[in-house]
N, C-alpha and C. Protein backbone atom coordinates (compact mmCIF):
# COMPACT_ATOMS: atom_id res chain seq x y z
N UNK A 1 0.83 -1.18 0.00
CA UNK A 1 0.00 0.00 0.00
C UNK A 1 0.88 1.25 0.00
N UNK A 2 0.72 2.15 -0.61
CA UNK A 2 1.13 3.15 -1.08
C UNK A 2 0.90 4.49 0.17
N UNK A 3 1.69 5.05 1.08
CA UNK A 3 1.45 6.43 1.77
C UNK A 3 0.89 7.23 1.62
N UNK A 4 0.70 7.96 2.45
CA UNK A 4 0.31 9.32 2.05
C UNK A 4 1.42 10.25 1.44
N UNK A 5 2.76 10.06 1.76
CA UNK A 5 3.74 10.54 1.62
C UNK A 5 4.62 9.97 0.26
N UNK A 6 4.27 9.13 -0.24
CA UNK A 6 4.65 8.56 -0.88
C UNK A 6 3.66 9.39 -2.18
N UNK A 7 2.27 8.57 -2.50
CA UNK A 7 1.73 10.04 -3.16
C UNK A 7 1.67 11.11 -3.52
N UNK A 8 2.08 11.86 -2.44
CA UNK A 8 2.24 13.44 -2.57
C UNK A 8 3.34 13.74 -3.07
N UNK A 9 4.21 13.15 -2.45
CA UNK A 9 6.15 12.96 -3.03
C UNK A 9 5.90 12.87 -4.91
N UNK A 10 5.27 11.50 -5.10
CA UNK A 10 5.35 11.82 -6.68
C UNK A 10 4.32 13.02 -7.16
N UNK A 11 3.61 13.53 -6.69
CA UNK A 11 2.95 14.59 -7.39
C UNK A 11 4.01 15.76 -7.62
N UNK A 12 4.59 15.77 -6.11
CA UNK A 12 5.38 17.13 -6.53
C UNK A 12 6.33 16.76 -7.75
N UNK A 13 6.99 15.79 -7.62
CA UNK A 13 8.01 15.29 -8.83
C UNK A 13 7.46 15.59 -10.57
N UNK A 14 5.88 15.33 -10.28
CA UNK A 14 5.51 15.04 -11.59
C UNK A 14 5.26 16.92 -11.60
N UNK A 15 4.63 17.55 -10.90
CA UNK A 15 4.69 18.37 -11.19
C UNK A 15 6.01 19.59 -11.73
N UNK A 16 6.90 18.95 -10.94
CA UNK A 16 8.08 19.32 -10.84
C UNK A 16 9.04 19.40 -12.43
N UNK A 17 8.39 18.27 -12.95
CA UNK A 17 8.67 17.73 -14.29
C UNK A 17 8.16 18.42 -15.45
N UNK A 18 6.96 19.16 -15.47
CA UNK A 18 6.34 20.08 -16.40
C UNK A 18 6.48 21.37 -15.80
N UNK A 19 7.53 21.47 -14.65
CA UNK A 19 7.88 22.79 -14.85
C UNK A 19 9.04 22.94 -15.28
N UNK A 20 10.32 21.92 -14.76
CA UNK A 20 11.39 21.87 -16.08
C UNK A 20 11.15 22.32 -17.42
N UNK A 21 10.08 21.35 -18.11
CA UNK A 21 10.09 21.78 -19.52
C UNK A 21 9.49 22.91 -20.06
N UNK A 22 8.51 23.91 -19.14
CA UNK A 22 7.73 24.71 -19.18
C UNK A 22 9.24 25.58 -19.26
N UNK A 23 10.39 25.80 -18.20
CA UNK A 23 11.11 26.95 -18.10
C UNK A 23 11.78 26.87 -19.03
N UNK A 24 12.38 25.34 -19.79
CA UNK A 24 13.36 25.47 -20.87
C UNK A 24 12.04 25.67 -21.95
N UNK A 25 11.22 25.93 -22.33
CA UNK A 25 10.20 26.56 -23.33
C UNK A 25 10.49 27.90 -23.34
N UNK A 26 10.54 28.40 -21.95
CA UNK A 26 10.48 29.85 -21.96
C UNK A 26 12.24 30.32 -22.02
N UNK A 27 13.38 29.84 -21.96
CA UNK A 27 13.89 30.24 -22.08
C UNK A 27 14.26 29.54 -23.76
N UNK A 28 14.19 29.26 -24.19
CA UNK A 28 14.07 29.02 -25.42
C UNK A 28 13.08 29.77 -26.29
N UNK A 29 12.46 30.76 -25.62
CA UNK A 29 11.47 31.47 -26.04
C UNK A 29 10.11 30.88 -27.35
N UNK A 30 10.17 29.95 -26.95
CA UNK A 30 9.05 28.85 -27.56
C UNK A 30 7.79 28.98 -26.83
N UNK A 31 6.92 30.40 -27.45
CA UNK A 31 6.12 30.79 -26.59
C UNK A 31 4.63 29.54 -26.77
N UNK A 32 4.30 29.46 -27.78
CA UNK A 32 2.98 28.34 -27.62
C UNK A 32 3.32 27.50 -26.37
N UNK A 33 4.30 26.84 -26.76
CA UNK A 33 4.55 25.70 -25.71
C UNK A 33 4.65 26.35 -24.62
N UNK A 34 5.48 27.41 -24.51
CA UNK A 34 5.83 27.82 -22.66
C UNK A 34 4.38 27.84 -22.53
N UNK A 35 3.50 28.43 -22.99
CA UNK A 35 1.94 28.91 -22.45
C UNK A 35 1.35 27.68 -22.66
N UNK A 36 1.61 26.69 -23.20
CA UNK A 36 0.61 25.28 -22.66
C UNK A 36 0.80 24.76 -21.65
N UNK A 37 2.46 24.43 -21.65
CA UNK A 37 3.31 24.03 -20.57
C UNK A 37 2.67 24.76 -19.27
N UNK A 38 2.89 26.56 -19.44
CA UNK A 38 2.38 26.88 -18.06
C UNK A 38 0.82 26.49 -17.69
N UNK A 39 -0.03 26.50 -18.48
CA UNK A 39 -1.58 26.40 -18.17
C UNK A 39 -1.35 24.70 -17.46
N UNK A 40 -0.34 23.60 -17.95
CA UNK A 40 -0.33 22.24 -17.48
C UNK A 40 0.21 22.40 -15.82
N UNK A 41 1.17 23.21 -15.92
CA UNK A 41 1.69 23.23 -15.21
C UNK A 41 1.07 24.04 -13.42
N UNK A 42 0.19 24.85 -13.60
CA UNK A 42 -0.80 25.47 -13.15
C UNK A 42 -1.94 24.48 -12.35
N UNK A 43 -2.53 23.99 -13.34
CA UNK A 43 -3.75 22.82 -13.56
C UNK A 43 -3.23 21.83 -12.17
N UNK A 44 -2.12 21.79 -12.60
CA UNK A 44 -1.32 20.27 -11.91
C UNK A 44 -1.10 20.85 -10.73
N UNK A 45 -0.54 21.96 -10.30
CA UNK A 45 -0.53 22.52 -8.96
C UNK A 45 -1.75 22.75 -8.63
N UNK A 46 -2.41 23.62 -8.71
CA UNK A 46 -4.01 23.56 -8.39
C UNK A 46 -4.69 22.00 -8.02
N UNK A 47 -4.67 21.06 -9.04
CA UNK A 47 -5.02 19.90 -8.03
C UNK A 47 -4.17 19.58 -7.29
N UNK A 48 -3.05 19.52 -6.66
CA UNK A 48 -1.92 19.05 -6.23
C UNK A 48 -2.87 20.08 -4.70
N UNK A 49 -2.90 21.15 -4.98
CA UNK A 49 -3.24 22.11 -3.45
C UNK A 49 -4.75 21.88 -2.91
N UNK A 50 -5.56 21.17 -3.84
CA UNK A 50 -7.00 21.13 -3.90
C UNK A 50 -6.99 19.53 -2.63
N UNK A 51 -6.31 18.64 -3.54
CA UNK A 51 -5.99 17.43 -2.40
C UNK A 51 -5.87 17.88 -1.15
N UNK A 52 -4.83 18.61 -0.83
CA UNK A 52 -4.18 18.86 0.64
C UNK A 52 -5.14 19.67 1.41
N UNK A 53 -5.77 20.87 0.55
CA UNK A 53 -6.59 21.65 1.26
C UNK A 53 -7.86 21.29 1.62
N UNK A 54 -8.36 20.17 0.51
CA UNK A 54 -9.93 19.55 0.55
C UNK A 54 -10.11 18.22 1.05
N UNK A 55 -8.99 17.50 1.13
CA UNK A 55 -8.78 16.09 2.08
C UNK A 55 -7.95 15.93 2.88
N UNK A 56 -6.68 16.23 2.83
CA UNK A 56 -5.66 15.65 3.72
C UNK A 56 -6.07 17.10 4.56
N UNK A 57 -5.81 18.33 4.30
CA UNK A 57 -5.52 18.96 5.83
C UNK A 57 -6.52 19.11 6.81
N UNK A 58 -7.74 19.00 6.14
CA UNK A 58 -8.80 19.46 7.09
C UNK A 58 -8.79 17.89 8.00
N UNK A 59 -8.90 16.69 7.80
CA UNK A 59 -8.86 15.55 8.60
C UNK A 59 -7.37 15.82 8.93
N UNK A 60 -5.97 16.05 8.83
CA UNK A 60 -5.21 16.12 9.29
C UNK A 60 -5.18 16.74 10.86
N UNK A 61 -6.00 18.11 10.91
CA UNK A 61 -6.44 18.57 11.49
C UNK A 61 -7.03 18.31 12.67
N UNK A 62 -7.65 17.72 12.22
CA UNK A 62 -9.17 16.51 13.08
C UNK A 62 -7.88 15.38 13.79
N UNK A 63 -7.60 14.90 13.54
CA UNK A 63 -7.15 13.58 13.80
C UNK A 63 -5.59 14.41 14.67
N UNK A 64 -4.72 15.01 14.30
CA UNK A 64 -3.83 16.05 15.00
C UNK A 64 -4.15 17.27 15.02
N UNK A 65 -4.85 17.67 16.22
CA UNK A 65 -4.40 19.52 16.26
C UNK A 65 -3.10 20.03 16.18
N UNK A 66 -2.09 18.89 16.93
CA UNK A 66 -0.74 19.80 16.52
C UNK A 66 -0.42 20.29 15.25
N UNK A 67 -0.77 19.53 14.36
CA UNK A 67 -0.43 20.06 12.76
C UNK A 67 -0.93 21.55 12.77
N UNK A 68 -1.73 21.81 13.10
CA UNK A 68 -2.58 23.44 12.84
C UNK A 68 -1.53 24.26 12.30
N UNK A 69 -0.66 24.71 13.04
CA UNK A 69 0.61 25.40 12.96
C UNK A 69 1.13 25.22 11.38
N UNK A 70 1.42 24.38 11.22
CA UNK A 70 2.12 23.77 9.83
C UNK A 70 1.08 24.08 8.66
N UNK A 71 -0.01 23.32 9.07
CA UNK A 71 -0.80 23.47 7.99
C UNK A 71 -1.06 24.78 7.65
N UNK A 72 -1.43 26.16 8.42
CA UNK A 72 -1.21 27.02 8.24
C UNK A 72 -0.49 27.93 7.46
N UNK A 73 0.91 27.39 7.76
CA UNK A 73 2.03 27.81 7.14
C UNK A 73 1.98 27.37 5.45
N UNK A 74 1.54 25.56 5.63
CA UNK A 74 1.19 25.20 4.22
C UNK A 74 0.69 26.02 3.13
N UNK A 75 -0.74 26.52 3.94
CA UNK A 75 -1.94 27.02 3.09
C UNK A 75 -1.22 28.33 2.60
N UNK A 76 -0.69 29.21 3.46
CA UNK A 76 0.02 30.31 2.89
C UNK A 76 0.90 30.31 1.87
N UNK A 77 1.87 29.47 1.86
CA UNK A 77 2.66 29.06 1.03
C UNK A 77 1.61 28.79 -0.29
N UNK A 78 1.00 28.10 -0.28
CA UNK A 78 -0.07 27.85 -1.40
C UNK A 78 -0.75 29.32 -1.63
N UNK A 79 -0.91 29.76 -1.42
CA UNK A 79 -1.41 31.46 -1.79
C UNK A 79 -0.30 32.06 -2.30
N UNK A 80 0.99 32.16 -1.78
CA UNK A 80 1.94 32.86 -2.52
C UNK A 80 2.16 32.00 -3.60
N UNK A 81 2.59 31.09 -3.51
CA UNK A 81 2.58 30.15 -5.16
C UNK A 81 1.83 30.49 -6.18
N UNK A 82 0.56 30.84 -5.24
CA UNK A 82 -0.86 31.21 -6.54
C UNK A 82 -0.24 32.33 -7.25
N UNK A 83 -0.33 33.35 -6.34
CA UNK A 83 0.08 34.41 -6.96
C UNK A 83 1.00 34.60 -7.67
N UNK A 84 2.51 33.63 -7.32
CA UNK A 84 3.37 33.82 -8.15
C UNK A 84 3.41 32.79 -9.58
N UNK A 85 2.18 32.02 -9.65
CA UNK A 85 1.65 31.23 -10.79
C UNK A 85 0.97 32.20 -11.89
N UNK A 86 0.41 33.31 -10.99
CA UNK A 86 -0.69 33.97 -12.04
C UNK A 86 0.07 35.23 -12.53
N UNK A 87 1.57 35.86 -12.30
CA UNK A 87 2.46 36.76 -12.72
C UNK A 87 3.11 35.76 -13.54
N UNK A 88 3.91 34.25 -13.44
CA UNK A 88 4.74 33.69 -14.28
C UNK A 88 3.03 33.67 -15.82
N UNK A 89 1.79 33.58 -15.34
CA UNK A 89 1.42 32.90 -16.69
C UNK A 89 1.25 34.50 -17.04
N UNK A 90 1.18 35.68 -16.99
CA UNK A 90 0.98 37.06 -17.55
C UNK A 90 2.32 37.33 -18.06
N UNK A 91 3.00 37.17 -17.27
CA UNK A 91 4.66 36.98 -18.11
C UNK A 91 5.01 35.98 -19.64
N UNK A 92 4.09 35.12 -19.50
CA UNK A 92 4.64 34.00 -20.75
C UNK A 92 3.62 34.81 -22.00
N UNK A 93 2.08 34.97 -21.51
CA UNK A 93 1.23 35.09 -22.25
C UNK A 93 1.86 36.15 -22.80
N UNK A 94 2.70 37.93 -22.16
CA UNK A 94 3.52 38.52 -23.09
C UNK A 94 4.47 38.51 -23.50
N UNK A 95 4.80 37.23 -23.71
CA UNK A 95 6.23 36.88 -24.18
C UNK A 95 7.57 37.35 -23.91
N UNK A 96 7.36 37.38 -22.25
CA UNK A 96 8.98 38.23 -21.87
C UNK A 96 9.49 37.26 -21.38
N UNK A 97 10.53 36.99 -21.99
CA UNK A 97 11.74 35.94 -21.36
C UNK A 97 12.01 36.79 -19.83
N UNK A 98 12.70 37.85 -19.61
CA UNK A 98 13.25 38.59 -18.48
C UNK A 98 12.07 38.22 -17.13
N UNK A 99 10.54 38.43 -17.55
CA UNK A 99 9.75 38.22 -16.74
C UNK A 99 9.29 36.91 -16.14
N UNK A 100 9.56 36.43 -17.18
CA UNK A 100 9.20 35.12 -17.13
C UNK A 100 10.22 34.03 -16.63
N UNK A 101 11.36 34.49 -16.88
CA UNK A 101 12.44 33.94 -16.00
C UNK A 101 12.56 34.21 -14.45
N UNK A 102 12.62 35.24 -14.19
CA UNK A 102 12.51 35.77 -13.13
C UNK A 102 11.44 34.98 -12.01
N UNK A 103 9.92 35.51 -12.15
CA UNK A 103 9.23 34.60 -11.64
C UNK A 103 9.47 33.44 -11.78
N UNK A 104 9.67 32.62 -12.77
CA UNK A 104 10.16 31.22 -12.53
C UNK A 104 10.91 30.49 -11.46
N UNK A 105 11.87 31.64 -11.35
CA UNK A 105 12.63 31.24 -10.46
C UNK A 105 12.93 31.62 -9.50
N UNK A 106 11.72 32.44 -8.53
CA UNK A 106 11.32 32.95 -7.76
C UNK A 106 10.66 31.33 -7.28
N UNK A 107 9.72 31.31 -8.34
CA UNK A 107 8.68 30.02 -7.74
C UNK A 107 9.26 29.19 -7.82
N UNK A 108 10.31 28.76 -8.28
CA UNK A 108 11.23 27.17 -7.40
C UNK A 108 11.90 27.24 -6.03
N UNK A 109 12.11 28.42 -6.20
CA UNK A 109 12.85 28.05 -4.63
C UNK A 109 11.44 28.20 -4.13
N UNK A 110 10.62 29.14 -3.91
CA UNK A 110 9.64 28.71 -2.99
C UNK A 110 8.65 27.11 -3.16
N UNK A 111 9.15 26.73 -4.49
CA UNK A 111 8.15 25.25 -4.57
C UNK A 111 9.54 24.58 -3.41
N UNK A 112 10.33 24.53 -3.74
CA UNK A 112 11.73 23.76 -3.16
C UNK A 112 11.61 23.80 -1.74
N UNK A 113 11.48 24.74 -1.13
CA UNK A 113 11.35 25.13 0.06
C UNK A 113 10.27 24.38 0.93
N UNK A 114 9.07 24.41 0.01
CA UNK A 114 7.67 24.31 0.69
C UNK A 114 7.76 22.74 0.88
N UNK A 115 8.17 21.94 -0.44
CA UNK A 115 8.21 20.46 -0.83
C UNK A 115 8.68 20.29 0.17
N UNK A 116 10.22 20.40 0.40
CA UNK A 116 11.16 19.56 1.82
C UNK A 116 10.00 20.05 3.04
N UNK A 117 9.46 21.13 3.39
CA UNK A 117 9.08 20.85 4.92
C UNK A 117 7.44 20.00 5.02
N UNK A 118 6.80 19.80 3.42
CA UNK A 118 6.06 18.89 3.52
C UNK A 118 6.84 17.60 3.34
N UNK A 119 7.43 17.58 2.73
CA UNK A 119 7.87 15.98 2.86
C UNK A 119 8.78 15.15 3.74
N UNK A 120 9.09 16.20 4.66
CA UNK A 120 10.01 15.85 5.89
C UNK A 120 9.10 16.18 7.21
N UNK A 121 8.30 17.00 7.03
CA UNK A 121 7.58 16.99 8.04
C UNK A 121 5.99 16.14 8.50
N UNK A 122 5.11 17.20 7.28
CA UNK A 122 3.78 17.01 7.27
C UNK A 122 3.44 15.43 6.81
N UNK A 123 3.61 15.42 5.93
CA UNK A 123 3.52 13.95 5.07
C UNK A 123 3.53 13.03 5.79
N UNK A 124 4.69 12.96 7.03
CA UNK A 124 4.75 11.75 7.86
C UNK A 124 4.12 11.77 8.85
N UNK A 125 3.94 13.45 9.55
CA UNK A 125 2.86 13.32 10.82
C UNK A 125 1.37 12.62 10.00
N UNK A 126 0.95 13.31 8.48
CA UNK A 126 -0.02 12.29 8.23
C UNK A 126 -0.25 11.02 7.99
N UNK A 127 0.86 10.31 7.51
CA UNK A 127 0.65 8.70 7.23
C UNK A 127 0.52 8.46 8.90
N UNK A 128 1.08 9.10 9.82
CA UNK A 128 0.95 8.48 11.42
C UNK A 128 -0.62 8.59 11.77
N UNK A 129 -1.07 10.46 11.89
CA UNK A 129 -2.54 10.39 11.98
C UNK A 129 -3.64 10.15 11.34
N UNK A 130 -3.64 9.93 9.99
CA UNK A 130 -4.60 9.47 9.31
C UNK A 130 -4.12 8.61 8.14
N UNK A 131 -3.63 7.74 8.78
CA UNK A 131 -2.94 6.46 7.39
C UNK A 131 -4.25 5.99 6.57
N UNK A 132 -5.05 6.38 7.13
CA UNK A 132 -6.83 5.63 6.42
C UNK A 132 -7.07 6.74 5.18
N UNK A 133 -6.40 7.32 4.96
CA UNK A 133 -6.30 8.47 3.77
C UNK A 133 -5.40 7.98 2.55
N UNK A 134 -4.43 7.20 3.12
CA UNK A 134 -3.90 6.96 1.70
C UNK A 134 -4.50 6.73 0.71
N UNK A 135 -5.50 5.37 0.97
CA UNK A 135 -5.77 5.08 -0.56
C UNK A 135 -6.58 6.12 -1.09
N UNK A 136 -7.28 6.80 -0.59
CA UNK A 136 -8.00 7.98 -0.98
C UNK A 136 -7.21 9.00 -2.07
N UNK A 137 -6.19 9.18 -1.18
CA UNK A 137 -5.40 9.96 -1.96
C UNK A 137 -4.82 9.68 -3.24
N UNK A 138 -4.53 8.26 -3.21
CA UNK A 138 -4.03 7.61 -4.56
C UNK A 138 -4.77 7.81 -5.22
N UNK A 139 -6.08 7.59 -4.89
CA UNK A 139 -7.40 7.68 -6.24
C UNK A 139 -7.55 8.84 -6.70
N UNK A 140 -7.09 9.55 -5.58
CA UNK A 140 -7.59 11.32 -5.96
C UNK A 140 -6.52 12.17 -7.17
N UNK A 141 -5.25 10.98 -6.83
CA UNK A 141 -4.05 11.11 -7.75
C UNK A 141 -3.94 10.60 -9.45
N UNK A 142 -5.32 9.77 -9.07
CA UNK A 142 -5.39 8.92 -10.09
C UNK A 142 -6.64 9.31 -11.44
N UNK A 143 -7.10 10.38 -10.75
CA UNK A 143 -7.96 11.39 -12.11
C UNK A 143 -7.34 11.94 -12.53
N UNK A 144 -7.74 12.34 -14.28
CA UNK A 144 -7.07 12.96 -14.46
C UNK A 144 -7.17 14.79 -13.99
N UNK A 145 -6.19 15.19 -14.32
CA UNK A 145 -6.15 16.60 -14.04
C UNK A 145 -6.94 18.06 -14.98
């Protein structure tokens, strides 16, 4: 049986993976693609935050109050991401490499950042408090996007 942590781990990866090719689009200035790439790339985070915010944290919650703290911190982090999702796609849509680089790489270190303290932290307090979520989560991993 598959974790909770284990799940989430490959989402970020996969997501992680169409943003590679999304940034070498844009720095290659291969604008169609950077702007599909980013709308995939978007899509895929958005469900990726929809999971955590609409199943795992609220029972995370329930099942540990200590998490509160973290999750908190999570959800914020997920708001600045947003925002810095919806300047990288206004950046591609006008075709500025300078802008579009920039935010890019603004939003990895903060994806980089956020990933390690979910996946070293949160991830495992959840497979402890609500291991009855995994398979849930797999399935939830398992629509498409």
């Amino acid at each position: 049986m598959e974790t909770i942590k284990d799940s989430m781990t490959q989402d970020h990866r996969r997501c992680d993976d169409i943003f590679v090719e999304m940034e070498q689009a844009i720095v290659q200035q291969q604008w169609p693609e950077a702007d599909r790439l980013c709308r995939e790339f978007i899509a895929s985070m958005e469900h990726h935050f929809k999971i955590e915010e609409e199943l795992l944290f609220p029972e995370l919650e329930k099942a540990a109050p200590q998490a509160g703290g973290p999750v908190n911190v999570m959800t914020m982090e997920h708001d600045q991401m947003r925002h810095l999702m919806k300047q990288l796609a206004s950046s591609v849509d006008k075709k500025s490499k300078e802008l579009s680089t920039g935010y890019s790489d603004t939003l990895l270190v903060t994806m980089q950042q956020h990933n390690i303290k979910e996946e070293s932290v949160l991830y495992p307090m959840a497979d402890n408090a609500v291991p009855v979520l995994a398979d849930e989560i797999a399935k939830a991993y398992a629509e498409p996007v």
